[in-house]
C-alpha atoms as a PDB file:
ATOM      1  CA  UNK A   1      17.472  -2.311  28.083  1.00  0.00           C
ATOM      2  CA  UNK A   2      16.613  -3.525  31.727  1.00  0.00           C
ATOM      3  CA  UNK A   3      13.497  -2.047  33.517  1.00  0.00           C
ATOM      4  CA  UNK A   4      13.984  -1.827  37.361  1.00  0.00           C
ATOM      5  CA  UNK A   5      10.654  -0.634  38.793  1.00  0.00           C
ATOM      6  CA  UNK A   6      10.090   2.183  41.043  1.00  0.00           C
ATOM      7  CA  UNK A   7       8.350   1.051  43.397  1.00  0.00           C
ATOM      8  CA  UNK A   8       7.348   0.052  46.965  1.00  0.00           C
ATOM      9  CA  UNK A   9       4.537  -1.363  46.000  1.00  0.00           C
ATOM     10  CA  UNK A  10       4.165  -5.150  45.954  1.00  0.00           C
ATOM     11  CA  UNK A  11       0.904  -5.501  43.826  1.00  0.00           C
ATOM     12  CA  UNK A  12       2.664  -2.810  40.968  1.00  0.00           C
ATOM     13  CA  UNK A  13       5.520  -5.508  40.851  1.00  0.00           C
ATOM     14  CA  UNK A  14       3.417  -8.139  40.415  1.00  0.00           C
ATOM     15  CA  UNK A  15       1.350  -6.316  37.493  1.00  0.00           C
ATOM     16  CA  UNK A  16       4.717  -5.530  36.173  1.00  0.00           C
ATOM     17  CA  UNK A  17       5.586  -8.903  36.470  1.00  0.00           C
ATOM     18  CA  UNK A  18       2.796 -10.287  34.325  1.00  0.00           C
ATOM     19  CA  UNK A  19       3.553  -7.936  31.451  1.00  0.00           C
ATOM     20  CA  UNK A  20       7.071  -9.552  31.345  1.00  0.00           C
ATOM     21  CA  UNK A  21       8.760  -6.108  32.442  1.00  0.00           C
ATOM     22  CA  UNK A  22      10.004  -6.373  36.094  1.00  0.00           C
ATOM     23  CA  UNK A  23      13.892  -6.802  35.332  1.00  0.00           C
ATOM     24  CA  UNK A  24      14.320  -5.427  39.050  1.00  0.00           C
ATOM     25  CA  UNK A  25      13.234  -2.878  41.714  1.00  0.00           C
ATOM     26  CA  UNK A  26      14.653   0.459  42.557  1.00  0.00           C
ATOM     27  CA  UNK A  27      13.635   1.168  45.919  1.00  0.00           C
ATOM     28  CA  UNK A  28      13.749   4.539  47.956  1.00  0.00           C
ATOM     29  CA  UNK A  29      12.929   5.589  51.539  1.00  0.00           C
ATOM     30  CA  UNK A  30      10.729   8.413  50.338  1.00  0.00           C
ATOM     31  CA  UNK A  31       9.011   6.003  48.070  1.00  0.00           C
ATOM     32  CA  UNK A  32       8.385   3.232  50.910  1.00  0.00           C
ATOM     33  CA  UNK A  33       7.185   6.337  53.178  1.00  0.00           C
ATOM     34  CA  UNK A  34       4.325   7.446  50.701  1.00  0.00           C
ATOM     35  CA  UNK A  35       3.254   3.671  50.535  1.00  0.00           C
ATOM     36  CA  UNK A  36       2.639   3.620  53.624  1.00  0.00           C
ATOM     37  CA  UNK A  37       5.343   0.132  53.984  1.00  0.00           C
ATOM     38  CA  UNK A  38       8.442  -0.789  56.017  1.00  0.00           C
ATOM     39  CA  UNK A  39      11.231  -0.261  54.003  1.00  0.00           C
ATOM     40  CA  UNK A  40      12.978  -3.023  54.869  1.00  0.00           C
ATOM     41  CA  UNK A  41       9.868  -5.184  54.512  1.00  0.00           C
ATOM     42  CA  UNK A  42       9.145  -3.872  51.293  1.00  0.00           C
ATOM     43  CA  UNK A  43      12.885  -4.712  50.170  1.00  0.00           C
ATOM     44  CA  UNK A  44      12.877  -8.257  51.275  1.00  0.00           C
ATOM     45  CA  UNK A  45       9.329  -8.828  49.809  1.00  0.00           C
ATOM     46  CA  UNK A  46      10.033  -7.205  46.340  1.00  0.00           C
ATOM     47  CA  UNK A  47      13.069  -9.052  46.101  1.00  0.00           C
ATOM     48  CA  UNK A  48      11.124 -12.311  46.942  1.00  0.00           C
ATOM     49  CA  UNK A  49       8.946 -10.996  43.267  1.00  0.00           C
ATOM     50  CA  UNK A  50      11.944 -10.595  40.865  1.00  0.00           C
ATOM     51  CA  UNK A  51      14.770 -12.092  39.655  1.00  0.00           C
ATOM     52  CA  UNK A  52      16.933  -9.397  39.062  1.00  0.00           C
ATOM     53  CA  UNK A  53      18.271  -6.827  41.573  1.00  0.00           C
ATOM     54  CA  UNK A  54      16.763  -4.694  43.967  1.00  0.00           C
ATOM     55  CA  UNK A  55      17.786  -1.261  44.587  1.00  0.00           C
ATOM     56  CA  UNK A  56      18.066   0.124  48.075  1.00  0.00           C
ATOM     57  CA  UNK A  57      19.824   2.840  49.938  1.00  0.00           C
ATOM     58  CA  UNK A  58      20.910   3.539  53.672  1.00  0.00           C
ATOM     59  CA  UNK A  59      19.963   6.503  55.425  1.00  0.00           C
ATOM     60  CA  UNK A  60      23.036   7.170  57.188  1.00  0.00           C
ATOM     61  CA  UNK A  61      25.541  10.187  56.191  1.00  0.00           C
ATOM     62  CA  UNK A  62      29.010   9.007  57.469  1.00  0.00           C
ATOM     63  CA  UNK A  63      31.374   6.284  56.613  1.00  0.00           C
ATOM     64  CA  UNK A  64      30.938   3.883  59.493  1.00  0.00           C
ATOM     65  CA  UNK A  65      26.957   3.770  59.130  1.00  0.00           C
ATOM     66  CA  UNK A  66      27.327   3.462  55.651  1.00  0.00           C
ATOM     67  CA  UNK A  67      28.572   0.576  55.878  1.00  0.00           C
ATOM     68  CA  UNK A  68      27.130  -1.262  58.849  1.00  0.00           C
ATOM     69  CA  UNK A  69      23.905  -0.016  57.003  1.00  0.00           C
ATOM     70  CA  UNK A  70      24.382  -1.305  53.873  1.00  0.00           C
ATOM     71  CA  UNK A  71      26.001  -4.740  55.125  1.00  0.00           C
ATOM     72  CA  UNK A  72      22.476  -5.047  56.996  1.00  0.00           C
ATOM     73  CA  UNK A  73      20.524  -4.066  53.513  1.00  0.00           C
ATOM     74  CA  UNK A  74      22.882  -6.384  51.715  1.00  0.00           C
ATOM     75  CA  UNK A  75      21.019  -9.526  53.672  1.00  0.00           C
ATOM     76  CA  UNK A  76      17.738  -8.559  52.837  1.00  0.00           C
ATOM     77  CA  UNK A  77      17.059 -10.653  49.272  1.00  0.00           C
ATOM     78  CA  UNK A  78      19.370 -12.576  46.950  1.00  0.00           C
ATOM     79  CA  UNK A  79      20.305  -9.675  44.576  1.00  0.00           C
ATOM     80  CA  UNK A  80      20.216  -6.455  46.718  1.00  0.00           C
ATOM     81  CA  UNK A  81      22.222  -3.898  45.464  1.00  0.00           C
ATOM     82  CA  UNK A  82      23.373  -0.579  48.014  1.00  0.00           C
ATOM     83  CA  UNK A  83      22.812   2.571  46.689  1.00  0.00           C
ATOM     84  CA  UNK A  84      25.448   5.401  47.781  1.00  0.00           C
ATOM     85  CA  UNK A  85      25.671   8.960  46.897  1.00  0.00           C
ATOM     86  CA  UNK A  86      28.851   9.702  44.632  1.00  0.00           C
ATOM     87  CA  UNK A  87      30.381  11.337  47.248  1.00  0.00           C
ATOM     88  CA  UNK A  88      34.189  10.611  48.638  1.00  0.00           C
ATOM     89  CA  UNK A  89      32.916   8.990  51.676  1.00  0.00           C
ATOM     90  CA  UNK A  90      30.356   7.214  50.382  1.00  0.00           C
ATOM     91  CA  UNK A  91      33.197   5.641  47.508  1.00  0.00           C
ATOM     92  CA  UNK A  92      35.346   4.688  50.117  1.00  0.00           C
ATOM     93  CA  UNK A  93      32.522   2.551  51.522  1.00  0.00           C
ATOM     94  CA  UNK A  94      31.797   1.345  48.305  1.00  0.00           C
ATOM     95  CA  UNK A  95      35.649  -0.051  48.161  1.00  0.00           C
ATOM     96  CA  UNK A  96      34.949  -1.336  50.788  1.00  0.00           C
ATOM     97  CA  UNK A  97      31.459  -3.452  50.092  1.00  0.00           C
ATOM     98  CA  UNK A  98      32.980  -4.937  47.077  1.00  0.00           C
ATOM     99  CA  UNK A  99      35.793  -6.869  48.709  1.00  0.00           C
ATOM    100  CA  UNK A 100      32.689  -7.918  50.652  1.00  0.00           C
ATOM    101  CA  UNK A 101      31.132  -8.761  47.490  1.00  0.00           C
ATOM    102  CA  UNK A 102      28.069  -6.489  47.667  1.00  0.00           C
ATOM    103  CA  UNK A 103      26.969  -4.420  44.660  1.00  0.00           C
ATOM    104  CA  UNK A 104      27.046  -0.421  44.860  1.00  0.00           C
ATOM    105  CA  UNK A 105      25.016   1.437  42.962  1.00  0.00           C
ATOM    106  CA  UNK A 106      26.167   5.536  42.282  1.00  0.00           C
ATOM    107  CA  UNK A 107      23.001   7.439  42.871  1.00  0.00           C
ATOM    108  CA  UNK A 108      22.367  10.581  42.790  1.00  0.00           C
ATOM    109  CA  UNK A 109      24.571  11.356  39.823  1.00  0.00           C
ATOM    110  CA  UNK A 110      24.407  14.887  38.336  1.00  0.00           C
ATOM    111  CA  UNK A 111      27.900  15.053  36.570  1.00  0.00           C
ATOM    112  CA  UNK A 112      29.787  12.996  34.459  1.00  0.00           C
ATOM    113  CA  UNK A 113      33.013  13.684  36.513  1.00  0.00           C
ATOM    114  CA  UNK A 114      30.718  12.076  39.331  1.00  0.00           C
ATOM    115  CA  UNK A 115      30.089   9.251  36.620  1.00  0.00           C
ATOM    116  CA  UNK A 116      34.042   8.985  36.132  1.00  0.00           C
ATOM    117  CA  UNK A 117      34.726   8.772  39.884  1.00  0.00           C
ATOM    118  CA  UNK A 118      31.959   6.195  40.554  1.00  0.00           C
ATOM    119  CA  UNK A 119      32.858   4.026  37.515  1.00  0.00           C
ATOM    120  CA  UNK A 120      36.749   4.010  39.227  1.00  0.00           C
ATOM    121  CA  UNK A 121      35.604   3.240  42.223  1.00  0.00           C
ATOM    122  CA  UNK A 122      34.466   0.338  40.519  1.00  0.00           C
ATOM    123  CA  UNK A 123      30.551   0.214  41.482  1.00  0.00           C
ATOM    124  CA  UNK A 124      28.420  -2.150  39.436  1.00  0.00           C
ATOM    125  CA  UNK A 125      25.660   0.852  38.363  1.00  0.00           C
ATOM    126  CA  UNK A 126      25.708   4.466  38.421  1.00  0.00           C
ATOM    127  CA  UNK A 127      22.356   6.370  38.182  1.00  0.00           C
ATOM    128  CA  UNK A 128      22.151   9.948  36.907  1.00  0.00           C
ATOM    129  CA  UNK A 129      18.835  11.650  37.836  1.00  0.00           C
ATOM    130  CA  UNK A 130      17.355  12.253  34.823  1.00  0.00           C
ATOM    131  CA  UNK A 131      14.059  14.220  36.247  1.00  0.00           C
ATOM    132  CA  UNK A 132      15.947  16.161  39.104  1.00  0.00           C
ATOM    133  CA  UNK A 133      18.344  17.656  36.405  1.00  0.00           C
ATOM    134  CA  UNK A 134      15.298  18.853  34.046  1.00  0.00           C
ATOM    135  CA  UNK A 135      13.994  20.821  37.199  1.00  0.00           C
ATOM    136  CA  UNK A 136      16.662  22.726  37.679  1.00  0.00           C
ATOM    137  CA  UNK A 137      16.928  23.992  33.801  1.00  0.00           C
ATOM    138  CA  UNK A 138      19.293  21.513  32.883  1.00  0.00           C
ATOM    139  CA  UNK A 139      18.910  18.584  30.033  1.00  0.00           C
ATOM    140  CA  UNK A 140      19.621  15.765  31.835  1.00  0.00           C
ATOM    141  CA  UNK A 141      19.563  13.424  29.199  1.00  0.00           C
ATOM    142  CA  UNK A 142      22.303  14.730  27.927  1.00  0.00           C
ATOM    143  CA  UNK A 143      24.392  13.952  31.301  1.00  0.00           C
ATOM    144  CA  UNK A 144      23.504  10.042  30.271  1.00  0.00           C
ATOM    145  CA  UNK A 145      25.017  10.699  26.610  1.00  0.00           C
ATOM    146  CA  UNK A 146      28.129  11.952  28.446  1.00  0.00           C
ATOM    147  CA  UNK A 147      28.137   8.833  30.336  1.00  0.00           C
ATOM    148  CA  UNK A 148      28.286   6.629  27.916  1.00  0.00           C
ATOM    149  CA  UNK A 149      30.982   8.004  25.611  1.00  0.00           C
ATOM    150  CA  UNK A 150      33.391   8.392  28.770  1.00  0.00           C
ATOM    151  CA  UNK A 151      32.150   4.800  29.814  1.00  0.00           C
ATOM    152  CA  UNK A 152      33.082   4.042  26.045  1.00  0.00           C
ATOM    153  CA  UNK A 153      36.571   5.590  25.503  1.00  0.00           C
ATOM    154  CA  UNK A 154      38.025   4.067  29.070  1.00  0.00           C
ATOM    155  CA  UNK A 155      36.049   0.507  28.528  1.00  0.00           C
ATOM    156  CA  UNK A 156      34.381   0.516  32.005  1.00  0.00           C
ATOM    157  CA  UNK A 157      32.054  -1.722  33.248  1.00  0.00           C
ATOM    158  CA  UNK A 158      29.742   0.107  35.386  1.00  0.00           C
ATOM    159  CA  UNK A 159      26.369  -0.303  34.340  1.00  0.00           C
ATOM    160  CA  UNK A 160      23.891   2.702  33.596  1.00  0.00           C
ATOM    161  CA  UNK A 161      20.589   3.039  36.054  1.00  0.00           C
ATOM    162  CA  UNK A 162      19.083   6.137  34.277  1.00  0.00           C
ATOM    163  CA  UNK A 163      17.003   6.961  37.074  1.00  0.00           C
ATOM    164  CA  UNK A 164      13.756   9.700  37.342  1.00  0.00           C
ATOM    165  CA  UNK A 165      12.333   9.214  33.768  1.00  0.00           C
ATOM    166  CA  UNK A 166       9.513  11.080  33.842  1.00  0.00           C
ATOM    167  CA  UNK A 167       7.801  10.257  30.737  1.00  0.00           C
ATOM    168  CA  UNK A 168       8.143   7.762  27.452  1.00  0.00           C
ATOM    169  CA  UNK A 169      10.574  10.241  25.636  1.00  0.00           C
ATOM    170  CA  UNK A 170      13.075   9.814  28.370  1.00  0.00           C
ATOM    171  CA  UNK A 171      12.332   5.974  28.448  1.00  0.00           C
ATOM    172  CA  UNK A 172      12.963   6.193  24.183  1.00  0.00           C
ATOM    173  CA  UNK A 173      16.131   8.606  24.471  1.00  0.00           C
ATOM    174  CA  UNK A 174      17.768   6.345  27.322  1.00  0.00           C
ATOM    175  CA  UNK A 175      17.535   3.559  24.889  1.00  0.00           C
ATOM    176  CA  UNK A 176      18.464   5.032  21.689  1.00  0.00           C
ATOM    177  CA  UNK A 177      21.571   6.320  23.540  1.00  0.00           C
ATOM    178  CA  UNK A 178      22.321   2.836  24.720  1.00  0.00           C
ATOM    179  CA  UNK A 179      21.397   2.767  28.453  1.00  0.00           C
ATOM    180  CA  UNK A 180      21.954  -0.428  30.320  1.00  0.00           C
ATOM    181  CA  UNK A 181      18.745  -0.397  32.580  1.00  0.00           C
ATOM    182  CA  UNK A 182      15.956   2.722  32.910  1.00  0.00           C
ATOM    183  CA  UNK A 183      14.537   3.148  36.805  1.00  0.00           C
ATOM    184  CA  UNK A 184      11.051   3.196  35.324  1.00  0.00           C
ATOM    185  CA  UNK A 185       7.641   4.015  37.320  1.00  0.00           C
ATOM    186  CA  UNK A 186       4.400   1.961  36.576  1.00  0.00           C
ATOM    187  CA  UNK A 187       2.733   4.843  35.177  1.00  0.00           C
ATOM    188  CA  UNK A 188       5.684   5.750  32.868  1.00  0.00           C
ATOM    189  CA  UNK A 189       5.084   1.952  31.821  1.00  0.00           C
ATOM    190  CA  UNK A 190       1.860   2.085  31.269  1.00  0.00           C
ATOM    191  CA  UNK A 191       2.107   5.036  29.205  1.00  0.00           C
ATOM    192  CA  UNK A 192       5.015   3.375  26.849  1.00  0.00           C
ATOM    193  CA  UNK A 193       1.985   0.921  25.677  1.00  0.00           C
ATOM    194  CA  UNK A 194      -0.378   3.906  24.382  1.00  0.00           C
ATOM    195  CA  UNK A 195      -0.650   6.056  21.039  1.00  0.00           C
ATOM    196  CA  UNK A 196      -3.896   7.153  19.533  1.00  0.00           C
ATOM    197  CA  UNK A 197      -3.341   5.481  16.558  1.00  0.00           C
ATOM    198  CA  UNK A 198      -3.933   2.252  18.947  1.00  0.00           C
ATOM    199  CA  UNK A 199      -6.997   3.669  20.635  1.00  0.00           C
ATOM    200  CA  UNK A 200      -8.288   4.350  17.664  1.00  0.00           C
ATOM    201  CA  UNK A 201      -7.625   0.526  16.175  1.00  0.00           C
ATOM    202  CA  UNK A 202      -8.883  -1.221  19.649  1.00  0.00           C
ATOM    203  CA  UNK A 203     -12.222   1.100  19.062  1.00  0.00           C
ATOM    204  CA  UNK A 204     -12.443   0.307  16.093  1.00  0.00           C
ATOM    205  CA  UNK A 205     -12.724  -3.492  17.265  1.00  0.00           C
ATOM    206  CA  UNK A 206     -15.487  -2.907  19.542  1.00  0.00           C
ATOM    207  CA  UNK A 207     -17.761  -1.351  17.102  1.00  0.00           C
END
């Protein structure tokens, strides 16, 4: 399992970084806002930290910004991948980015019939929202487990961003399940290194 880090944040990349984890970034608008950054600054220097992709997203609604906004996005790092809502205009864009050879990304997934569509539409990653799907009473992991066996019976190739994991469980479930990449925080990171049992040994140390 990948680990793209949510983030705007170019000092929490580089931390991530040094541990070894930062297999790419998944940015957001909202995210860049709360920083306090330029979002497109924040793309092109996060990109300029990792290897792997970075996730971004335009802000327009209709077709023809879509795209002019995402061809724009698409020149800001080496591995920038476009994130589109699973939504038919959106897909039609997307058709329309890969003959141009840019990477879509399916976000905002809540169904697996969204899933389906996006994985036809042949995008490189689709991201079900893990977090936004517990809020509303449903179990959103299980929306990744229905993924993956319709991703499994039709052999597609579209890649698996399991996106708003709240907490290490998630992070543990998306991998037992077989995930391709979890959208992870630095928090939710940090927390994946602790258990008491740990605590307790590095205390034990100090005595």
């Amino acid at each position: 399992m990948r680990f793209f880090l949510e983030s705007a944040v170019a000092d929490e990349a580089k931390k991530v970084r040094e541990w070894g984890l930062l297999d790419g970034v998944w940015l957001s608008a909202a995210a860049a806002e709360k920083a306090g950054v330029d979002y497109r600054r924040a793309a092109r220097e996060l990109s300029s930290l990792t290897d792997g992709p970075v996730c971004v997203g335009p802000v327009s609604t209709d077709a023809k910004g879509m795209y002019k906004e995402a061809r724009e996005l698409a020149k800001l790092g080496k591995d920038i991948v476009v994130q589109l809502p699973a939504q038919p205009e959106a897909m039609r864009v997307a058709r329309l980015l890969a003959q141009d050879q840019v990477a879509v990304c399916a976000a905002g997934c809540y169904s697996a019939a969204q899933a389906l569509i996006a994985a036809k539409s042949n995008v490189s990653y689709v991201a079900p929202a893990v977090g936004a799907l517990d809020d509303v009473g449903s179990i959103g992991m299980d929306l990744v487990e229905q993924i993956i066996r319709v991703y499994d019976n039709y052999g597609f190739q579209t890649q698996i961003v399991v996106a708003e994991l709240r907490n290490p469980i998630h992070v543990l479930d998306a991998a037992l399940m077989g995930a391709d990449v979890a959208a992870i925080s630095t928090a939710v990171i940090e927390q994946l290194f602790r258990h008491p049992l740990s605590d307790e040994l590095l205390a034990g140390r100090e005595r």
